[in-house]
C-alpha atoms as a PDB file:
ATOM      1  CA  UNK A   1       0.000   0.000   0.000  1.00  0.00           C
ATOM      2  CA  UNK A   2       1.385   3.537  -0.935  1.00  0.00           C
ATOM      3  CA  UNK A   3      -0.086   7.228  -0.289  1.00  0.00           C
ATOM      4  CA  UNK A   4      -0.136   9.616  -3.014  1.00  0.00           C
ATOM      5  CA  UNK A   5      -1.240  12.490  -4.201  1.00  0.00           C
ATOM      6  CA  UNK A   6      -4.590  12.292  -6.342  1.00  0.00           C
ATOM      7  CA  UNK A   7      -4.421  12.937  -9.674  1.00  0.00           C
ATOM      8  CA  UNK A   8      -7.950  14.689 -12.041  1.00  0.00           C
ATOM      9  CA  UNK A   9      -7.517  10.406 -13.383  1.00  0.00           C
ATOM     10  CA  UNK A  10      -8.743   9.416 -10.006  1.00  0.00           C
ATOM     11  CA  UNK A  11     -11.588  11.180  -8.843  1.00  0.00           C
ATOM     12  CA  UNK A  12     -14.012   8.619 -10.380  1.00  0.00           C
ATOM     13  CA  UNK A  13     -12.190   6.511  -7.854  1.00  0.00           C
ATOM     14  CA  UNK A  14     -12.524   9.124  -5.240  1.00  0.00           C
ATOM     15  CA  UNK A  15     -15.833   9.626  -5.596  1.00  0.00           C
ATOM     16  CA  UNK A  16     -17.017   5.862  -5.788  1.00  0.00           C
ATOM     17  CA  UNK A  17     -15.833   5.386  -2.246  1.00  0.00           C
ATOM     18  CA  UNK A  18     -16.714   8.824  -1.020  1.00  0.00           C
ATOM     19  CA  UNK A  19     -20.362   7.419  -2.319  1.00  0.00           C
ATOM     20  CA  UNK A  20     -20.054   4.388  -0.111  1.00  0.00           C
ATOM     21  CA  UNK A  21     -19.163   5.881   3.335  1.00  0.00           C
ATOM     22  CA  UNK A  22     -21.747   8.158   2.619  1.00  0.00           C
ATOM     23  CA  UNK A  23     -24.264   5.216   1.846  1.00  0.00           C
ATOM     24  CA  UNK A  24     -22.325   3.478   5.476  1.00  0.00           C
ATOM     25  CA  UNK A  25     -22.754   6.569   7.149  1.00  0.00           C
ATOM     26  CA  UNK A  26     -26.438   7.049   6.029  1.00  0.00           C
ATOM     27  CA  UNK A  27     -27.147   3.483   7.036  1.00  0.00           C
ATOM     28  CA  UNK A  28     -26.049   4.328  10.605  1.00  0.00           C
ATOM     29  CA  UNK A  29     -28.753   6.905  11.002  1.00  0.00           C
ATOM     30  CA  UNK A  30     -25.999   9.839  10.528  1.00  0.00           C
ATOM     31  CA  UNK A  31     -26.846  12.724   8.454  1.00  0.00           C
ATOM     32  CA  UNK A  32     -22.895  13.430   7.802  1.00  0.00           C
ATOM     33  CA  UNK A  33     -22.003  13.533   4.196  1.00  0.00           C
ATOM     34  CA  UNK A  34     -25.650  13.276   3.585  1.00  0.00           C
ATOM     35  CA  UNK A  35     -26.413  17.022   2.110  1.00  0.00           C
ATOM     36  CA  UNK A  36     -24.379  16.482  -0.930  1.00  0.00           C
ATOM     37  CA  UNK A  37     -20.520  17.239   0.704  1.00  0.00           C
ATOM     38  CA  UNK A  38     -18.460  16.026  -0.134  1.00  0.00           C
ATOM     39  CA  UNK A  39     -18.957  16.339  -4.097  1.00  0.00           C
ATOM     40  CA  UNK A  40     -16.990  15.737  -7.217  1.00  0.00           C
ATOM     41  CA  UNK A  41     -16.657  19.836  -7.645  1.00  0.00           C
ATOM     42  CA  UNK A  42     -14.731  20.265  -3.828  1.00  0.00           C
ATOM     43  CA  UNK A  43     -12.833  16.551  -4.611  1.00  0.00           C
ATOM     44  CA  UNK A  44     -11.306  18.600  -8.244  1.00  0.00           C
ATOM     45  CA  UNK A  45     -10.438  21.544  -6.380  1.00  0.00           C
ATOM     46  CA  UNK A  46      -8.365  19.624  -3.701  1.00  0.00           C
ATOM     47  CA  UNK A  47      -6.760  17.875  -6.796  1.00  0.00           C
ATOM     48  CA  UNK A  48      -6.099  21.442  -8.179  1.00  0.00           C
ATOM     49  CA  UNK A  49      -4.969  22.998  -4.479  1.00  0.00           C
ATOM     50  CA  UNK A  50      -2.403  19.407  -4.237  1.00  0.00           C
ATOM     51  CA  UNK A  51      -4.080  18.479  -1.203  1.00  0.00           C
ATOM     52  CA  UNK A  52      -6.303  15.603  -2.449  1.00  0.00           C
ATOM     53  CA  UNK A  53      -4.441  12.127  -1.890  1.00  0.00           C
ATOM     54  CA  UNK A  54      -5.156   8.391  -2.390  1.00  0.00           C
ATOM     55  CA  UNK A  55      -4.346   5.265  -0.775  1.00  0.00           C
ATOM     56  CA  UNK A  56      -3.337   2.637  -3.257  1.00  0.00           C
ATOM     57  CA  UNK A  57      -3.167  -0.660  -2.663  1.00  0.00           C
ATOM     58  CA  UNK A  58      -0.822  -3.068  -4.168  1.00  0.00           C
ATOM     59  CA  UNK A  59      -2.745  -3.973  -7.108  1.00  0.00           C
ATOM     60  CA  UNK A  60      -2.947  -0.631  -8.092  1.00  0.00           C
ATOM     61  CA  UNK A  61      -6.654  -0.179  -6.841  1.00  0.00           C
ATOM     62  CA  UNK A  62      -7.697   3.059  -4.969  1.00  0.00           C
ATOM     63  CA  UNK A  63      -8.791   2.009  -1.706  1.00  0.00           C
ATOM     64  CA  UNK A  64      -8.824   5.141   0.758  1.00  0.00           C
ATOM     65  CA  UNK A  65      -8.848   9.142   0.344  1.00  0.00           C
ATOM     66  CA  UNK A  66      -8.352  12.421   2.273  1.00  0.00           C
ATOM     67  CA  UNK A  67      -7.311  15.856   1.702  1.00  0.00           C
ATOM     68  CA  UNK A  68      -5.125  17.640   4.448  1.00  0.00           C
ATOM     69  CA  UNK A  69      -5.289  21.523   4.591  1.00  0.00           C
ATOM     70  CA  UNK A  70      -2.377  23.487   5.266  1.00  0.00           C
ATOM     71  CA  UNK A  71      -3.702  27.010   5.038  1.00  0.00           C
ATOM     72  CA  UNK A  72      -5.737  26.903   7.955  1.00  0.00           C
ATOM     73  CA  UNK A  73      -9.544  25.923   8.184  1.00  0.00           C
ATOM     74  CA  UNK A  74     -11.694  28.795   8.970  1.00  0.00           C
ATOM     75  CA  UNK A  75     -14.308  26.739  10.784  1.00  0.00           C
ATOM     76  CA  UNK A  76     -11.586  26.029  13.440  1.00  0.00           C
ATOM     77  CA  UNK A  77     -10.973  29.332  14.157  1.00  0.00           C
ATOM     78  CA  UNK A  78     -14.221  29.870  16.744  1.00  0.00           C
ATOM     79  CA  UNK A  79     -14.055  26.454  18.890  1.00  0.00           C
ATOM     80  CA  UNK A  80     -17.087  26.340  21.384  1.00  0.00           C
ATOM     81  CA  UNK A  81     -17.174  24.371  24.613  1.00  0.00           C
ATOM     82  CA  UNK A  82     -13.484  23.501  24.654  1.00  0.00           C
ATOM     83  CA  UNK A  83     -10.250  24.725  23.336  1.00  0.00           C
ATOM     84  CA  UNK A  84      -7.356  24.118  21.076  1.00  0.00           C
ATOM     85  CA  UNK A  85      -4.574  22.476  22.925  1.00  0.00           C
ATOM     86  CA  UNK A  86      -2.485  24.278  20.833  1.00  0.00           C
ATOM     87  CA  UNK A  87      -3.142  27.895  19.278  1.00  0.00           C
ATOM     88  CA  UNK A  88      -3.858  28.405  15.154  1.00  0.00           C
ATOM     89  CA  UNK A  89      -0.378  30.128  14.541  1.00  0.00           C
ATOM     90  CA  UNK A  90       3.142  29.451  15.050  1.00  0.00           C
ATOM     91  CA  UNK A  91       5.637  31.657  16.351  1.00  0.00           C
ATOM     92  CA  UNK A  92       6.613  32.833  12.869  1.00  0.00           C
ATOM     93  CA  UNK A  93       2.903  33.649  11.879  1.00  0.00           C
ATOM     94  CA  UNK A  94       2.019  30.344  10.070  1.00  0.00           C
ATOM     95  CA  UNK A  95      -0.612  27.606  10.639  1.00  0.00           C
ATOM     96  CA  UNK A  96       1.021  25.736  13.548  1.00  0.00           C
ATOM     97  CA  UNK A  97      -1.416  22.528  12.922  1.00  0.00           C
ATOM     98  CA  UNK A  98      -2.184  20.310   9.326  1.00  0.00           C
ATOM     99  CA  UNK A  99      -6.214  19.849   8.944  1.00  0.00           C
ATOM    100  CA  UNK A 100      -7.051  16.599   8.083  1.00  0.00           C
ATOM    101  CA  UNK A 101     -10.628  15.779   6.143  1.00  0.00           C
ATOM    102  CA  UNK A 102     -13.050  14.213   3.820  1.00  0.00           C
ATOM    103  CA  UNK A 103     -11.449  10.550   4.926  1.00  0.00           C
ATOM    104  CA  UNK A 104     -12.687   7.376   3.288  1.00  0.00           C
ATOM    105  CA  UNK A 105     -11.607   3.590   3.108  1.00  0.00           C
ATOM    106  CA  UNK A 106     -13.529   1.478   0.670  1.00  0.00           C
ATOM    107  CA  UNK A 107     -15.901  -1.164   2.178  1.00  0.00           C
ATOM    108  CA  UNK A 108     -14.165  -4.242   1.295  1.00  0.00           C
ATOM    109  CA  UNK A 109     -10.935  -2.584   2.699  1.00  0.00           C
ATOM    110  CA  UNK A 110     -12.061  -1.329   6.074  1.00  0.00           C
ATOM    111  CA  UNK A 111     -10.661  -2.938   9.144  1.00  0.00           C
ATOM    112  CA  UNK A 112      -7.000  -3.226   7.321  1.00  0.00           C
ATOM    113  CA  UNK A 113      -5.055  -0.440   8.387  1.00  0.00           C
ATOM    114  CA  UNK A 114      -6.088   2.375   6.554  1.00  0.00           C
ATOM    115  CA  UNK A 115      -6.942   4.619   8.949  1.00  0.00           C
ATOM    116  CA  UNK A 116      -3.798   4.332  10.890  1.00  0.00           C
ATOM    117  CA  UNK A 117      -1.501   4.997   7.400  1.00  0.00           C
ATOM    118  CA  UNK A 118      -3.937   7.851   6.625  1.00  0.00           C
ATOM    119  CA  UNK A 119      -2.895   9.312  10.235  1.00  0.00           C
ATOM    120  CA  UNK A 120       0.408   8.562  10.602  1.00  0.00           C
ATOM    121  CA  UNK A 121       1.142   9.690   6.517  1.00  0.00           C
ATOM    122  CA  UNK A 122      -0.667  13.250   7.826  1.00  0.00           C
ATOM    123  CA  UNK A 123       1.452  13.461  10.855  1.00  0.00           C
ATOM    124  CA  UNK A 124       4.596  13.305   8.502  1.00  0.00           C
ATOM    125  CA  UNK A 125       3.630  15.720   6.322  1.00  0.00           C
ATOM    126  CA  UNK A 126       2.798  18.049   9.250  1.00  0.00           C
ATOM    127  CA  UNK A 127       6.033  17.418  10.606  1.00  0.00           C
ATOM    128  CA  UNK A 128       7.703  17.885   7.431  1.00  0.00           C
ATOM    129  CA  UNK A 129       6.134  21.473   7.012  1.00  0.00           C
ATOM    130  CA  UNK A 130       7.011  22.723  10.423  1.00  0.00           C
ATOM    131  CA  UNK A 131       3.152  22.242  11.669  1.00  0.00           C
ATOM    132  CA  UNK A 132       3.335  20.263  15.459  1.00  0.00           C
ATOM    133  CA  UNK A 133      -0.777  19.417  15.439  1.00  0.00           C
ATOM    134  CA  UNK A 134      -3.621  17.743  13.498  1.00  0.00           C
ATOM    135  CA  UNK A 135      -6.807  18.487  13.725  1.00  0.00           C
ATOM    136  CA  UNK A 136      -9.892  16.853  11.998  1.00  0.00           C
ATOM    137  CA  UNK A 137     -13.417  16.744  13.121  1.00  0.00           C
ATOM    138  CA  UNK A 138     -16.652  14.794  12.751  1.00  0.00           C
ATOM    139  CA  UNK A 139     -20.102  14.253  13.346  1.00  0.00           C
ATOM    140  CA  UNK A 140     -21.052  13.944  17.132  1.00  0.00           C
ATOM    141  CA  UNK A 141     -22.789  10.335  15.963  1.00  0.00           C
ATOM    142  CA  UNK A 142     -20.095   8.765  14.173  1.00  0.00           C
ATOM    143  CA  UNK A 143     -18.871   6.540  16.701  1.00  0.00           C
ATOM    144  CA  UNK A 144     -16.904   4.410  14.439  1.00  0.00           C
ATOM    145  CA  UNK A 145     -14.663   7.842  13.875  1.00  0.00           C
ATOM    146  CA  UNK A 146     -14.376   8.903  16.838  1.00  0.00           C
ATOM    147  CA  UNK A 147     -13.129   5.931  18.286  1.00  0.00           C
ATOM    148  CA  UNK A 148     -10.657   5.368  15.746  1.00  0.00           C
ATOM    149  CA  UNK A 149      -9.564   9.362  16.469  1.00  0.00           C
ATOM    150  CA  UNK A 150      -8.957   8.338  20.168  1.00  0.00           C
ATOM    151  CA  UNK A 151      -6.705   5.252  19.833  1.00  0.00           C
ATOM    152  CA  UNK A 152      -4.500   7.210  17.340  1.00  0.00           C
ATOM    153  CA  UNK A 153      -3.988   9.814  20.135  1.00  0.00           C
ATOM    154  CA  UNK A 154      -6.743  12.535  19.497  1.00  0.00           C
ATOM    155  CA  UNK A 155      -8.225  14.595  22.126  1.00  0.00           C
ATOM    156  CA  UNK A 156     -12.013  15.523  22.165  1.00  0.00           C
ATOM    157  CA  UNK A 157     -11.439  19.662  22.043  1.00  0.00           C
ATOM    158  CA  UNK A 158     -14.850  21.001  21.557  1.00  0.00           C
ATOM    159  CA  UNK A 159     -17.214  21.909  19.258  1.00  0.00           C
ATOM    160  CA  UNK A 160     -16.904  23.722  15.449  1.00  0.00           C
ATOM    161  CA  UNK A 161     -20.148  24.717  13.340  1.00  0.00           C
ATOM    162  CA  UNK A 162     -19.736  24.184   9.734  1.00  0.00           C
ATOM    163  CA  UNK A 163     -20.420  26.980   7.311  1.00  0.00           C
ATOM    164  CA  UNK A 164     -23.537  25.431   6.912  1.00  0.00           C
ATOM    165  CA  UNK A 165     -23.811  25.679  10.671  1.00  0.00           C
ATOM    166  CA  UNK A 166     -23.815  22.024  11.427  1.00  0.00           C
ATOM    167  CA  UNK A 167     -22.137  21.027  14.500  1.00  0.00           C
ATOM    168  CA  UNK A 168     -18.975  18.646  14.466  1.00  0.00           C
ATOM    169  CA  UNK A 169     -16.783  17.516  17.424  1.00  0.00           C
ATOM    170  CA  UNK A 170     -13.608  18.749  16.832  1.00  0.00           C
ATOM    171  CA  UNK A 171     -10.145  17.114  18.005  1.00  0.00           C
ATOM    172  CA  UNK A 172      -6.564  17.717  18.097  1.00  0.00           C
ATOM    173  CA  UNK A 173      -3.674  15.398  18.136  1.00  0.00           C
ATOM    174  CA  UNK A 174      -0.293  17.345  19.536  1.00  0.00           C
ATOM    175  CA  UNK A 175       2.947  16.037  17.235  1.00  0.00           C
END
């Protein structure tokens, strides 16, 4: 299994197994990823922005995506009942943490590791550009997520409203 960057060839790809955690999710009584969000249009700008990647496996099959954000994510700037463990800028000005979202293993590949490659490949690349925290977030009835968040080393911070003013639980994982 490798991590990449996705390319404008893969979003069919992307999108299939974007289209079955959201059928998972739905299934689960969850209305996350349930308005139309992700969506192909947001999936070909992260392509364009280079912060779109793919988890291949070794037969060459796309079997996991997420984007991680390095310019800072706006609806993490107000945090409500909680706080960051660690502020939004660095002592030079910049984005101190990596944002991690829109994270999806195909069906027939959950339960295999994914998730922790996904994590550990983010906390790399936040290393790598100077950032010493991740920070994702999720909806308050996705258990499956948030459990997986915890054993990787995330702490429950709060809450963030979505432009769309949906809550989401917000955490933070120190580097």
């Amino acid at each position: 299994m490798k991590i990449r960057q996705t390319t404008i060839y893969d979003i069919d790809a992307v999108m299939s197994i974007i289209e079955e955690a959201r059928r998972t999710i739905a299934a689960l009584g969850i209305d996350q990823w349930q308005n139309g969000s992700p969506n192909r249009a947001m999936i070909k700008e992260d392509v364009a922005l280079g912060q779109s990647y793919c988890v291949v496996a070794d037969n060459g099959q796309i079997v996991g995506t997420f984007a991680l954000i390095s310019v800072g994510e706006p609806t993490y700037d107000p945090i409500f009942e909680g706080s960051w463990m660690r502020g939004d800028l660095d002592s030079n000005g910049g984005f101190a943490y990596l944002a991690i979202h829109r994270v999806a293993i195909s069906v027939a590949n959950r339960g295999s590791g994914i998730s922790t490659a996904i994590l550990e490949y983010a906390a790399q690349m936040a290393r790598t550009l100077g950032r010493d925290a991740l920070r994702i977030d999720t909806h308050r009835g996705n258990v499956v997520m948030r459990r997986m968040l915890e054993k990787h080393g995330f702490v429950h911070r709060g809450t963030i409203y979505l432009q769309n003013g949906d809550p989401r639980v917000a955490y933070e994982r120190l580097l």
